[in-house]
Protein backbone atom coordinates (compact mmCIF):
# COMPACT_ATOMS: atom_id res chain seq x y z
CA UNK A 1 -29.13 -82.38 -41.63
CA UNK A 2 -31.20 -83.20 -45.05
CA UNK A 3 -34.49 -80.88 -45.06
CA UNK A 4 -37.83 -82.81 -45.31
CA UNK A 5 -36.36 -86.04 -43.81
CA UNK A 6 -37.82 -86.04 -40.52
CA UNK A 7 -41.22 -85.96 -39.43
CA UNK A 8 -42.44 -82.72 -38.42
CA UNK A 9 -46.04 -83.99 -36.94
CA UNK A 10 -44.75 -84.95 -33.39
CA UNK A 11 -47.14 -84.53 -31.03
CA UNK A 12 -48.39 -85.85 -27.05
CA UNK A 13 -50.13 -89.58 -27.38
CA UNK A 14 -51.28 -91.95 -24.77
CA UNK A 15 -50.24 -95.29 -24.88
CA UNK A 16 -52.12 -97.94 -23.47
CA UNK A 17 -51.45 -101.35 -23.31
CA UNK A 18 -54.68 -103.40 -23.55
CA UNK A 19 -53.49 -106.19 -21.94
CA UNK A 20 -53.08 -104.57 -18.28
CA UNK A 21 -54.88 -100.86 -18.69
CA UNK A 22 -51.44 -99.16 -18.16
CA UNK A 23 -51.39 -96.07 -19.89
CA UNK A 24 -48.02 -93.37 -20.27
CA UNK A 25 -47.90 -90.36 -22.33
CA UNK A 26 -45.09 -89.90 -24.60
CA UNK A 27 -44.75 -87.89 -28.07
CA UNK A 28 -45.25 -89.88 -31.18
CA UNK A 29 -45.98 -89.27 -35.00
CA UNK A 30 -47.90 -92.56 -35.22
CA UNK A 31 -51.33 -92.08 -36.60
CA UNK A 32 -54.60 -93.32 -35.09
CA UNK A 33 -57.94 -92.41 -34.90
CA UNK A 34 -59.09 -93.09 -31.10
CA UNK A 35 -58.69 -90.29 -28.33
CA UNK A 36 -58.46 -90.65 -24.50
CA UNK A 37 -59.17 -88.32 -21.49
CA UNK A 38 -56.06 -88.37 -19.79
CA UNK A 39 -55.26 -86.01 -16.78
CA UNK A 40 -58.09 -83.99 -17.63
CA UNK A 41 -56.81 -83.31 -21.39
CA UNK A 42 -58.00 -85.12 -24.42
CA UNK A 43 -54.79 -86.75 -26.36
CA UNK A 44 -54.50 -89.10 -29.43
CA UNK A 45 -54.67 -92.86 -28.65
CA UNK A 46 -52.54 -95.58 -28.97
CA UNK A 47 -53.48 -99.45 -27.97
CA UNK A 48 -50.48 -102.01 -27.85
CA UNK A 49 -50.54 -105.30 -27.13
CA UNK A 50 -47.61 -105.48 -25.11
CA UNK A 51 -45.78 -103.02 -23.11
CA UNK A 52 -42.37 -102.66 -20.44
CA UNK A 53 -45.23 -103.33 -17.68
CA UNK A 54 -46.49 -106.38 -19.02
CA UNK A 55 -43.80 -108.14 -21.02
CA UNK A 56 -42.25 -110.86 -18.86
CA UNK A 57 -39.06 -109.17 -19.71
CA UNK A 58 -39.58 -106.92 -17.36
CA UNK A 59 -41.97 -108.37 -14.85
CA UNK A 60 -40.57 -111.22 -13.99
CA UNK A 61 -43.76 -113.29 -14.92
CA UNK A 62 -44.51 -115.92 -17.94
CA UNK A 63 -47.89 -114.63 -19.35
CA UNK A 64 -49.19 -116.48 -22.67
CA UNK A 65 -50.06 -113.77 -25.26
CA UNK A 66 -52.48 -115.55 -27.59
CA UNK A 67 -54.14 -113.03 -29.59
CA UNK A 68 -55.22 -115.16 -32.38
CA UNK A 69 -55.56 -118.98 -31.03
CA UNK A 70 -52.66 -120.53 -32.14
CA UNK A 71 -51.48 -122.10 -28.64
CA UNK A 72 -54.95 -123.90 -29.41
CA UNK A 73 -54.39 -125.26 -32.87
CA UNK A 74 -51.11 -126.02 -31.98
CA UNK A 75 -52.17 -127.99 -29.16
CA UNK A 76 -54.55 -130.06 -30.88
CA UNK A 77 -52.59 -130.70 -34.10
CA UNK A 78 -49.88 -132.57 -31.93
CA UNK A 79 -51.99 -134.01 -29.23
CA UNK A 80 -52.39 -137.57 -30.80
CA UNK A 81 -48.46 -137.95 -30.68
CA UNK A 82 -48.83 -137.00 -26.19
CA UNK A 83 -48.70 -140.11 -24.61
């Protein structure tokens, strides 16, 4: 294995995914500036926008994930051709 190729920073981080509150802990190198009491310990944090417990993947459930309004523009660009 090639010296100085992989990261050497890893280190505990919460994730949480901000559109349910589920948080997990997991190692990461991924940099952020945000920290979280978690289980009575103080850890680096992570926000996502999408996660295993939320993504209808995995749940089971069609959610619309519009983080920016484009359903809406889209919607009203095309609603003179609706009938």
């Amino acid at each position: 294995m090639k010296k100085g190729l992989h990261p050497e920073n890893y280190r505990l981080v919460v994730f949480k995914d901000m559109s349910n509150d589920e948080v997990f802990l997991s190692k990461s190198t991924a940099e952020t500036k945000d920290t979280i009491e978690y289980e009575g310990q103080e850890f680096p944090l992570i926000k996502m926008e999408i996660s295993s417990t939320s993504h209808p993947f995995y749940t089971g459930k069609t959610k619309l994930v519009d983080t920016a309004g484009r359903v809406d523009k889209f919607m009203n660009k095309y609603k003179k051709f609706s009938k």
